[in-house]
N, C-alpha and C. Protein backbone atom coordinates (compact mmCIF):
# COMPACT_ATOMS: atom_id res chain seq x y z
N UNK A 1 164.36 149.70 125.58
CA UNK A 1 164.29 151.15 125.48
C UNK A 1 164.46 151.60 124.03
N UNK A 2 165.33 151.15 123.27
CA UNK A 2 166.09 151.38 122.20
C UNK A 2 164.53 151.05 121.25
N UNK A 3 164.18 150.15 121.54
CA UNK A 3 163.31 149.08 120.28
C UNK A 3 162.04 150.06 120.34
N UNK A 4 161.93 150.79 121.76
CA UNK A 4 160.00 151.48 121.53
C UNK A 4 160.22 152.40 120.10
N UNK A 5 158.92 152.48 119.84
CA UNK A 5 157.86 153.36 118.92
C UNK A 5 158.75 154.71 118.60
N UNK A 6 159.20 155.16 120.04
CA UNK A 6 159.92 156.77 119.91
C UNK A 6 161.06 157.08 119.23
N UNK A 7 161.84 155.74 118.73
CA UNK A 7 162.97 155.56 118.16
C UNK A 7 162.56 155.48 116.53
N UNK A 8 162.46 155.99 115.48
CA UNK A 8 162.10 155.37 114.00
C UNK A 8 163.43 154.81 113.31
N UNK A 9 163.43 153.85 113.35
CA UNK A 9 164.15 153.21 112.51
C UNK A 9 165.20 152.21 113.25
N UNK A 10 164.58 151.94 114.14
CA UNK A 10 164.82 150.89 115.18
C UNK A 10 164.28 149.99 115.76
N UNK A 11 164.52 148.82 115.54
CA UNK A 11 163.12 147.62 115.98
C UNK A 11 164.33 146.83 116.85
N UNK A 12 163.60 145.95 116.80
CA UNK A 12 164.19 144.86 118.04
C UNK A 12 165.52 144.16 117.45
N UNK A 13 165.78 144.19 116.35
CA UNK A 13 167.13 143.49 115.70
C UNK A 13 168.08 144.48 115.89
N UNK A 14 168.29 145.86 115.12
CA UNK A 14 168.94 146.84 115.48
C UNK A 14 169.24 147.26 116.90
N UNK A 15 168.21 147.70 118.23
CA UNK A 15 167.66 147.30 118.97
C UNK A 15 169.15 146.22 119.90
N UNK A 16 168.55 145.57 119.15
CA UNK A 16 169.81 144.45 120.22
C UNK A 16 171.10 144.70 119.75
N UNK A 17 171.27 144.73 119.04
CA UNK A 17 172.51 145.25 118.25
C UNK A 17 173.21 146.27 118.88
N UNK A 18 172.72 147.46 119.14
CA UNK A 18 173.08 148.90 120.11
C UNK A 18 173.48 148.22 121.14
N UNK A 19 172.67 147.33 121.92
CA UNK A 19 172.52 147.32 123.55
C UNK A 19 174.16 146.08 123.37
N UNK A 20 174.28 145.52 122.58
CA UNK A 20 175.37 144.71 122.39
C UNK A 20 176.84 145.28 122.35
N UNK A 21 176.48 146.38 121.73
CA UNK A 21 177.92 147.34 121.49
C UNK A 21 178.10 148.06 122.44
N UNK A 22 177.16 148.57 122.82
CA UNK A 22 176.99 149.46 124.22
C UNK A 22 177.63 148.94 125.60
N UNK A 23 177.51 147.21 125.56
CA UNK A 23 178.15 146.85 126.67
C UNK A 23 179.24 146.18 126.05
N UNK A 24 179.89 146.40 125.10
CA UNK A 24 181.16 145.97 124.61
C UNK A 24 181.92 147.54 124.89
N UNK A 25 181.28 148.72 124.74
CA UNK A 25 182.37 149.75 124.79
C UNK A 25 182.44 149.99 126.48
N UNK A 26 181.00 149.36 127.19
CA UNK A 26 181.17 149.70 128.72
C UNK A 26 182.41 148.98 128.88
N UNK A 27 182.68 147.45 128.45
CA UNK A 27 184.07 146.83 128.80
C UNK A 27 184.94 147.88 128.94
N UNK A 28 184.99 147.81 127.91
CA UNK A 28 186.32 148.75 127.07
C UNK A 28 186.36 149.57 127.97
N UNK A 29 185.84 150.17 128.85
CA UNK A 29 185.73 151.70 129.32
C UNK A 29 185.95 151.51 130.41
N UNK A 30 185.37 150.22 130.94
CA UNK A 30 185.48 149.61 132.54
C UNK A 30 184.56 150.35 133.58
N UNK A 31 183.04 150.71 132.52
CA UNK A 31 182.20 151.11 133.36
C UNK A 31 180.79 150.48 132.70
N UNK A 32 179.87 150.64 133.52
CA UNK A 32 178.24 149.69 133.01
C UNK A 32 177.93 150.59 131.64
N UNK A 33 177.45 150.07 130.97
CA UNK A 33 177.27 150.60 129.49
C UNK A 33 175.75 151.49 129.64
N UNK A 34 175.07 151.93 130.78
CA UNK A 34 174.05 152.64 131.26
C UNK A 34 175.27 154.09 132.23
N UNK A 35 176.45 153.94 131.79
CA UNK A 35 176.97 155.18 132.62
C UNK A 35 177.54 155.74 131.38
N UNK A 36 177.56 155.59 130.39
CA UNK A 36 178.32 156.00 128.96
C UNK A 36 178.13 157.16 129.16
N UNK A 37 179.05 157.93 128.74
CA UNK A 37 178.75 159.77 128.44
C UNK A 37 178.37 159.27 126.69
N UNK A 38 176.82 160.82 126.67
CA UNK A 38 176.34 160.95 125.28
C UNK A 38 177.45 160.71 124.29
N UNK A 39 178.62 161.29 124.28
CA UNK A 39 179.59 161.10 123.29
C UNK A 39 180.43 159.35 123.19
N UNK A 40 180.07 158.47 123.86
CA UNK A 40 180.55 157.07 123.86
C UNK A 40 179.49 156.65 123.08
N UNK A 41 178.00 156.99 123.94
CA UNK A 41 176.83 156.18 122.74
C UNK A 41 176.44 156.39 121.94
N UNK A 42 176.53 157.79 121.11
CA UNK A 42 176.47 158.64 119.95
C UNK A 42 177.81 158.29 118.92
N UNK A 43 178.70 157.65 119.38
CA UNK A 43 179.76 157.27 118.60
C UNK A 43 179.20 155.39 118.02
N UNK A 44 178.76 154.63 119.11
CA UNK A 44 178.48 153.21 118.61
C UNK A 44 177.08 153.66 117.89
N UNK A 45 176.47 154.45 117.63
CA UNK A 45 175.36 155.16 116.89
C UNK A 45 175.85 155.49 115.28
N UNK A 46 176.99 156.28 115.83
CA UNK A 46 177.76 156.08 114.43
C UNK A 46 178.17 155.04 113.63
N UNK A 47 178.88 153.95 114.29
CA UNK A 47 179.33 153.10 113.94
C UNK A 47 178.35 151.87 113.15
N UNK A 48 176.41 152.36 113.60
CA UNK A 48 175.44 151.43 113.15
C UNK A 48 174.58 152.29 112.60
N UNK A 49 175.23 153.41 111.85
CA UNK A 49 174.34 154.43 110.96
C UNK A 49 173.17 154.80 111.45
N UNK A 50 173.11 155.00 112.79
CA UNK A 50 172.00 155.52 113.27
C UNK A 50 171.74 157.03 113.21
N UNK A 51 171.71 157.78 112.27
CA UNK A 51 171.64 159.20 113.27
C UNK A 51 170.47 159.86 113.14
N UNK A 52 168.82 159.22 112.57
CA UNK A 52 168.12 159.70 112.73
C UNK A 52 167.74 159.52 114.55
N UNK A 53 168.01 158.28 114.74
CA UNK A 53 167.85 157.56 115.69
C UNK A 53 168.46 158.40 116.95
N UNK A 54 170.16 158.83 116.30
CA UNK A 54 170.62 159.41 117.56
C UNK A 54 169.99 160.81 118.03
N UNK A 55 169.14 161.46 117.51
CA UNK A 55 168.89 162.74 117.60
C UNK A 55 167.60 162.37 118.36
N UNK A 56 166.62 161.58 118.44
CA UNK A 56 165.48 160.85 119.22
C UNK A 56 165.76 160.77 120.24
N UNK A 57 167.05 159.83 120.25
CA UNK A 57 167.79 159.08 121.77
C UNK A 57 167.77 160.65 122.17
N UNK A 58 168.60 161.90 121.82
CA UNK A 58 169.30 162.91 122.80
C UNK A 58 168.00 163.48 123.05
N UNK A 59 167.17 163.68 122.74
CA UNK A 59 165.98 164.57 123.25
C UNK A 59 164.83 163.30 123.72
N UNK A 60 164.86 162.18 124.22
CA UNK A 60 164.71 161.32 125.04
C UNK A 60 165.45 161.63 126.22
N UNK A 61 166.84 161.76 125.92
CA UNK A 61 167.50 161.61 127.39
C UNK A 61 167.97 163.01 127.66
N UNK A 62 167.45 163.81 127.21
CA UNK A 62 167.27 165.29 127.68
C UNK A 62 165.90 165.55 128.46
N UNK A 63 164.93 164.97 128.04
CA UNK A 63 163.72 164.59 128.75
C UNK A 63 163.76 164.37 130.08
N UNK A 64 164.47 163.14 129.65
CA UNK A 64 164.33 162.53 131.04
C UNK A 64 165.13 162.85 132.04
N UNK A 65 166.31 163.75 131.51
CA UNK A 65 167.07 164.67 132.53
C UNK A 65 165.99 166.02 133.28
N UNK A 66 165.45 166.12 132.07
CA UNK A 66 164.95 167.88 132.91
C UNK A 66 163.50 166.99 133.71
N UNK A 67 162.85 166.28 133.37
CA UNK A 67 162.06 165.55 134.51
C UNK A 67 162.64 165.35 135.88
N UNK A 68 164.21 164.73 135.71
CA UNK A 68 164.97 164.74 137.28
C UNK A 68 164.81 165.71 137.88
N UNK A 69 165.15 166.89 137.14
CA UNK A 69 165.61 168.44 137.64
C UNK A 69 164.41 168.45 138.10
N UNK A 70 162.96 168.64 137.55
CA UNK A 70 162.04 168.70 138.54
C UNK A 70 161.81 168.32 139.35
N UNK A 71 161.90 166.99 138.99
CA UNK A 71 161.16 166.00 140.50
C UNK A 71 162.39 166.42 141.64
N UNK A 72 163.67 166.96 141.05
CA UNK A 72 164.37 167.18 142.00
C UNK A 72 163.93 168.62 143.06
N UNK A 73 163.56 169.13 141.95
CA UNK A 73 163.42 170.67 142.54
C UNK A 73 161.95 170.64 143.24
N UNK A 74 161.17 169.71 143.29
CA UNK A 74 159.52 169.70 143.53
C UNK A 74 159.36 168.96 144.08
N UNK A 75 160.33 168.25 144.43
CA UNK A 75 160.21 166.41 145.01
C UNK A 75 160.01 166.48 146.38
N UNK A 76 160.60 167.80 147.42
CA UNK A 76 160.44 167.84 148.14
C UNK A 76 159.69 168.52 149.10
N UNK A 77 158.50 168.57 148.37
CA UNK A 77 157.51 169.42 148.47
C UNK A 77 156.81 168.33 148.53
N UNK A 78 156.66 167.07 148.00
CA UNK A 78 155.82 165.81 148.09
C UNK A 78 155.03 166.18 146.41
N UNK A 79 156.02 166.56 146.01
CA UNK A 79 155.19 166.59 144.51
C UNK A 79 154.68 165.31 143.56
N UNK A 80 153.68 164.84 143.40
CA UNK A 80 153.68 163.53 142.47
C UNK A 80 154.52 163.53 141.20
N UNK A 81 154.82 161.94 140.55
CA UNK A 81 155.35 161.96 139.56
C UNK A 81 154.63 162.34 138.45
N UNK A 82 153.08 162.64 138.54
CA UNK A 82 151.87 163.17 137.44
C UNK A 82 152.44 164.31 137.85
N UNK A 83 152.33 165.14 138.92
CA UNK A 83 152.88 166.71 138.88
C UNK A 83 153.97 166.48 137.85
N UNK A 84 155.02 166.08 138.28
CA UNK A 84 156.49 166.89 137.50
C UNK A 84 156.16 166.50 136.31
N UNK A 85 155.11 165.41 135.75
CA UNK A 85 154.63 164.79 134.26
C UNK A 85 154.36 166.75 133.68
N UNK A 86 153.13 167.04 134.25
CA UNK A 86 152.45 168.31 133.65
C UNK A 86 153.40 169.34 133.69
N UNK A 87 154.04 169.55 134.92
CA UNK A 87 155.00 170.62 134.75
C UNK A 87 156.09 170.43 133.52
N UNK A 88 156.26 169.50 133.22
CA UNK A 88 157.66 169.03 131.97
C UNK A 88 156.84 169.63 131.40
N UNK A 89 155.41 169.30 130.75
CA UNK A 89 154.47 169.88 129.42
C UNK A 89 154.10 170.96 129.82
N UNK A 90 154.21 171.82 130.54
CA UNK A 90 153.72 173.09 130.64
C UNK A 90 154.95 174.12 130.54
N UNK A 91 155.84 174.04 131.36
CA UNK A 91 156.76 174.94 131.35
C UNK A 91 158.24 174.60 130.82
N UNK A 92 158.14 173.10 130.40
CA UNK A 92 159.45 172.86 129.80
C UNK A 92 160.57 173.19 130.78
N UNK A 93 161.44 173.87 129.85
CA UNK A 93 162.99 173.84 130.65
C UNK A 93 163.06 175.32 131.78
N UNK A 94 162.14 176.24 131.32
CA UNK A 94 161.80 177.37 132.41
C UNK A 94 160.70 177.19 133.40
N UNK A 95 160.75 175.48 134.13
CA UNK A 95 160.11 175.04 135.32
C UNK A 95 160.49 176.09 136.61
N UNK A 96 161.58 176.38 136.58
CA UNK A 96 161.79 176.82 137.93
C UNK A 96 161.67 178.90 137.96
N UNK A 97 161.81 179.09 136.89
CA UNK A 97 161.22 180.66 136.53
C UNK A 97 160.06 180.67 136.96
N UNK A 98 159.05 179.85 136.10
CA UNK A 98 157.44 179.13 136.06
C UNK A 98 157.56 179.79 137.82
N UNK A 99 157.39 178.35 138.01
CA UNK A 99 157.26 178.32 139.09
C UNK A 99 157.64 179.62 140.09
N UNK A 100 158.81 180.16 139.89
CA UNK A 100 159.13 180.85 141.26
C UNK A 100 158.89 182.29 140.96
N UNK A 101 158.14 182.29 139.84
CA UNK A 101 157.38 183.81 139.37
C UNK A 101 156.18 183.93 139.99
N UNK A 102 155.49 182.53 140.20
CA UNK A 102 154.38 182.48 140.19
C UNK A 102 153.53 181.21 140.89
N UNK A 103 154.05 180.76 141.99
CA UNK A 103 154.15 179.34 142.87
C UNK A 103 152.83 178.75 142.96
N UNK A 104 151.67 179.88 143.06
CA UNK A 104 150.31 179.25 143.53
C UNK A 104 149.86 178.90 142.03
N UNK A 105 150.18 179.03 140.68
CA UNK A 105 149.66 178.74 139.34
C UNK A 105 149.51 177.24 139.59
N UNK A 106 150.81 176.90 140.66
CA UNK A 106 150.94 175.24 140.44
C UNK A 106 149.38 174.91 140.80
N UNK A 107 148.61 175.29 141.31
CA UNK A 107 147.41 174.76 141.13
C UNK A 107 146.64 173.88 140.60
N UNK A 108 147.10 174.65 139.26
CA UNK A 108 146.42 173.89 138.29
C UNK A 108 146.64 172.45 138.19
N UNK A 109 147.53 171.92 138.33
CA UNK A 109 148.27 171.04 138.51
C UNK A 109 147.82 169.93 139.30
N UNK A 110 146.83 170.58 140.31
CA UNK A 110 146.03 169.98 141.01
C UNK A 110 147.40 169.86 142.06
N UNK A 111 148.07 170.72 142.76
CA UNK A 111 149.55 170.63 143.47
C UNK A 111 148.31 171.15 144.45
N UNK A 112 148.40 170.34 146.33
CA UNK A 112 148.06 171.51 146.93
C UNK A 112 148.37 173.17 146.99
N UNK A 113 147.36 174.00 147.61
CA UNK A 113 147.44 174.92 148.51
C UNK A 113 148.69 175.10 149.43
N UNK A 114 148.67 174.33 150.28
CA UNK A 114 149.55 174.34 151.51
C UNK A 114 150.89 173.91 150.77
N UNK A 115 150.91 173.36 149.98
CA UNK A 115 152.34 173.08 148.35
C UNK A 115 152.98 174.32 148.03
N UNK A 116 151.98 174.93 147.24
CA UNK A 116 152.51 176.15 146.76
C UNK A 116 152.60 177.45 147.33
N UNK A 117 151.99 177.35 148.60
CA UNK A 117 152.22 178.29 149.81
C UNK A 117 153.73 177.92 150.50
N UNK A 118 153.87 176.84 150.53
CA UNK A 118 155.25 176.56 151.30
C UNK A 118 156.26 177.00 150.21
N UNK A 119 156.31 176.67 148.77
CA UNK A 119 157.65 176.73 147.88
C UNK A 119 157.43 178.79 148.11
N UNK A 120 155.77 179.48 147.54
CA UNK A 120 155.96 180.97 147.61
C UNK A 120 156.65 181.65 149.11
N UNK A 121 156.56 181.02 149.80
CA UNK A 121 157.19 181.65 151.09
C UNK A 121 159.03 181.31 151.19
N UNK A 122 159.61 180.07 150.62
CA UNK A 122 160.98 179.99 150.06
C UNK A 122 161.22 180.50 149.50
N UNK A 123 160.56 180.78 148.22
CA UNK A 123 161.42 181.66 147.32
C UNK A 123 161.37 183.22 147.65
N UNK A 124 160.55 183.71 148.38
CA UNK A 124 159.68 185.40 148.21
C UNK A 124 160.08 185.79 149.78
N UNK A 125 159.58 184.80 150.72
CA UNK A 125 159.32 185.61 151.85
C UNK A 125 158.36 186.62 152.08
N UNK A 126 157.31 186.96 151.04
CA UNK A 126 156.43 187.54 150.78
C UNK A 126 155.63 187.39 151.77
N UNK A 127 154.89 188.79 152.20
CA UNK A 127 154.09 189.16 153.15
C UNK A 127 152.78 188.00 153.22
N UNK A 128 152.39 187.23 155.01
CA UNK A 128 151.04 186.70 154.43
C UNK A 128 150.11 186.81 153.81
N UNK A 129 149.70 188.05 153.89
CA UNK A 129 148.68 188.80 153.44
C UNK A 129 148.31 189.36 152.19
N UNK A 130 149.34 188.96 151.43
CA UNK A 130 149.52 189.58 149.88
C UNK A 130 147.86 189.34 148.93
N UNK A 131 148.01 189.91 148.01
CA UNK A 131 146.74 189.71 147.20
C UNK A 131 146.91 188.47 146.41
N UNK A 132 148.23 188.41 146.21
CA UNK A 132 148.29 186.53 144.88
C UNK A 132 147.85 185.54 146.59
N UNK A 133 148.04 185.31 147.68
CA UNK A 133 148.09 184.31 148.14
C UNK A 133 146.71 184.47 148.68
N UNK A 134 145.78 185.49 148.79
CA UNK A 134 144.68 185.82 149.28
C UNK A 134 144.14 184.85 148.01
N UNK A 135 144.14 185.52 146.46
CA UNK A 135 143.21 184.55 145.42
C UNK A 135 143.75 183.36 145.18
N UNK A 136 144.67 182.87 146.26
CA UNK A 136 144.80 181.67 145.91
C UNK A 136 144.11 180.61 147.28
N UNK A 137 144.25 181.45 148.04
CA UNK A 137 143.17 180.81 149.37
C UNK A 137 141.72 180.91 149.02
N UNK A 138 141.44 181.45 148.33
CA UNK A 138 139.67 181.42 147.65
C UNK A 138 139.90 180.82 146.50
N UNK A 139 140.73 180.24 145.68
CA UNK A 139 140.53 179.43 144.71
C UNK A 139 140.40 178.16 145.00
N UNK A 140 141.45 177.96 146.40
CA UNK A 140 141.31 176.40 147.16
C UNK A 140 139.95 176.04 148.09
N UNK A 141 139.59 177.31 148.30
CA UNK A 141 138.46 177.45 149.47
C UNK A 141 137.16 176.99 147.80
N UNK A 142 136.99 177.56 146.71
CA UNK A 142 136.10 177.07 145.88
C UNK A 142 136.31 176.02 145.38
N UNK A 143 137.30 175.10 145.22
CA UNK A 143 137.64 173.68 145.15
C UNK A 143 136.93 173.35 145.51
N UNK A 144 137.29 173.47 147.01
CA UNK A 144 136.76 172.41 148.05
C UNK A 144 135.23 172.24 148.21
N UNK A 145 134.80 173.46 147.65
CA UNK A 145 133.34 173.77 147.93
C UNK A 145 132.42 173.07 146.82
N UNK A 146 132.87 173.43 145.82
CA UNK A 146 132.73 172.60 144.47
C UNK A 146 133.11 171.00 144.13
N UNK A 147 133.72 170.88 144.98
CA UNK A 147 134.61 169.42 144.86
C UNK A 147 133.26 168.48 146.13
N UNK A 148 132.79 169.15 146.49
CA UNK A 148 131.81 168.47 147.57
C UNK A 148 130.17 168.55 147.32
N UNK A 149 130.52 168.97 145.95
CA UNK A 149 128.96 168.87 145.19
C UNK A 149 127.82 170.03 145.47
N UNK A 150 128.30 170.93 146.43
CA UNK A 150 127.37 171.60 146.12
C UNK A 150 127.83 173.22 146.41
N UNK A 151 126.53 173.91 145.93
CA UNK A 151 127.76 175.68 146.31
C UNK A 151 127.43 176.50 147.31
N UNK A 152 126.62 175.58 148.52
CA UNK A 152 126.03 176.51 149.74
C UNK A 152 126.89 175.85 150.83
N UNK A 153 127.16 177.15 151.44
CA UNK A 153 127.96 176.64 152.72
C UNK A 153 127.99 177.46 153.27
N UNK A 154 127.67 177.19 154.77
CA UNK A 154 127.92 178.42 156.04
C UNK A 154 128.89 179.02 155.62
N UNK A 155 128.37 180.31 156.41
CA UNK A 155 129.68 181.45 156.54
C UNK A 155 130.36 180.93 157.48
N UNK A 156 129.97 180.72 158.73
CA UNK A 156 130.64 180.30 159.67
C UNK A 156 131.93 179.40 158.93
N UNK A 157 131.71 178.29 158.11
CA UNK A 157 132.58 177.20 157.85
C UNK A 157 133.24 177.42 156.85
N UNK A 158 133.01 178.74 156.18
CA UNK A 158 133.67 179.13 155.21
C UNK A 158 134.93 180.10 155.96
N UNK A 159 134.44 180.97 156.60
CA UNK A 159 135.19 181.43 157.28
C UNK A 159 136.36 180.33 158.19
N UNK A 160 135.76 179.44 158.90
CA UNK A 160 136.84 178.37 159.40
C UNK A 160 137.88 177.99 158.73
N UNK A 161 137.02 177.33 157.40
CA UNK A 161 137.95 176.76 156.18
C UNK A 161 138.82 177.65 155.69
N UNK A 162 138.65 178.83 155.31
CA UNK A 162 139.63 179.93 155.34
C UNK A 162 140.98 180.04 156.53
N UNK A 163 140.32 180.33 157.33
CA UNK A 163 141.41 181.01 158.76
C UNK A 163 142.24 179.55 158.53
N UNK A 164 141.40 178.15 158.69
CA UNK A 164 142.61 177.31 158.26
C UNK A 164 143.68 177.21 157.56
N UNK A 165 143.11 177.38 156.25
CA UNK A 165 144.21 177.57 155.16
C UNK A 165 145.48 178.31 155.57
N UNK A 166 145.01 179.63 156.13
CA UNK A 166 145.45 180.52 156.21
C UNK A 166 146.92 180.32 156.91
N UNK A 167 146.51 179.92 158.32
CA UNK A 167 147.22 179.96 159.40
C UNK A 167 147.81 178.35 159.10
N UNK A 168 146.97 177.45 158.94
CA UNK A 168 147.78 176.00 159.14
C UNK A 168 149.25 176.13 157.74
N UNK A 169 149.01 176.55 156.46
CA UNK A 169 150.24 176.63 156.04
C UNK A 169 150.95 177.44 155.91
N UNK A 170 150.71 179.04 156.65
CA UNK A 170 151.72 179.80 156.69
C UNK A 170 152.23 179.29 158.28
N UNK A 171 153.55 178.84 158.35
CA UNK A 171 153.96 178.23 158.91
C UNK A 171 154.77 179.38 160.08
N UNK A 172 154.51 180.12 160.32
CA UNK A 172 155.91 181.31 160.48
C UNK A 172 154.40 182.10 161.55
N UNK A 173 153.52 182.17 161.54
CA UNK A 173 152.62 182.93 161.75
C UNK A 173 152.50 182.08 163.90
């Protein structure tokens, strides 16, 4: 971890060196040297003149904290780990504002329909019928239409494909 590219001024000698001290202070501490609080491994950082290094490491493992928070907060929605990837780069640390301002954007994201219909009805309780969830049932309804190569399609099946949307993920109906 220590030795990748994202670290400057750290290769595989230094590198081993950290991961060496790291489980000399886990001794010391009487816990795995992967449970250190920032202030235990920012101190053996000190101790090996690292501190361009340590400022990499904390916004590495600030990263990879607010990624949890998503996948925590999205995870159960069946969100992929490419979702919570784009959401980290899109909305950063105001994921859950993002999101609960505005649930069907997840779209873009390529997040289902029936996804961001389920989180807008948790957070809002918002009427079925609203106008954001109406253009978001014709944005999924032109997906699909587009996603199948071509742009003619019964009314009849457009209409179906609709009332589906509609009714199969508003769940309450």
């Amino acid at each position: 971890f220590f030795s990748k590219s994202h670290f400057r001024g750290i290769g595989e000698k230094v590198a081993g060196k950290l991961y060496d001290r790291l489980k000399e202070r886990g001794d010391e501490t009487g816990k795995p040297f992967d449970q250190l609080s920032m202030d235990e491994v920012f101190s053996v950082m000190d101790q090996l003149k690292l501190a361009e290094a340590k400022i990499q490491f904390y916004a590495a493992i600030s990263g990879i904290n607010l990624r949890k928070s998503i996948f925590s907060f999205m995870g159960r929605y069946g969100v992929s780990p490419k979702n919570v990837e784009q959401i980290y780069h899109a909305y950063g640390e105001n994921y859950k504002e993002e999101i609960s301002r505005s649930p069907y954007d997840a779209m873009i994201f390529g997040i289902p329909f029936q996804v961001c219909d389920k989180i807008a009805w948790e957070i809002s309780h918002d009427i079925p019928w609203n106008e954001t969830r109406m253009k978001a049932v014709l944005k999924q309804f032109t997906n699909k239409v587009g996603n199948e190569g071509s742009c003619c399609i019964r009314i009849q099946d457009a209409v179906q494909y609709i009332h589906y949307l509609l009714l199969r993920s508003f769940h309450l109906l």
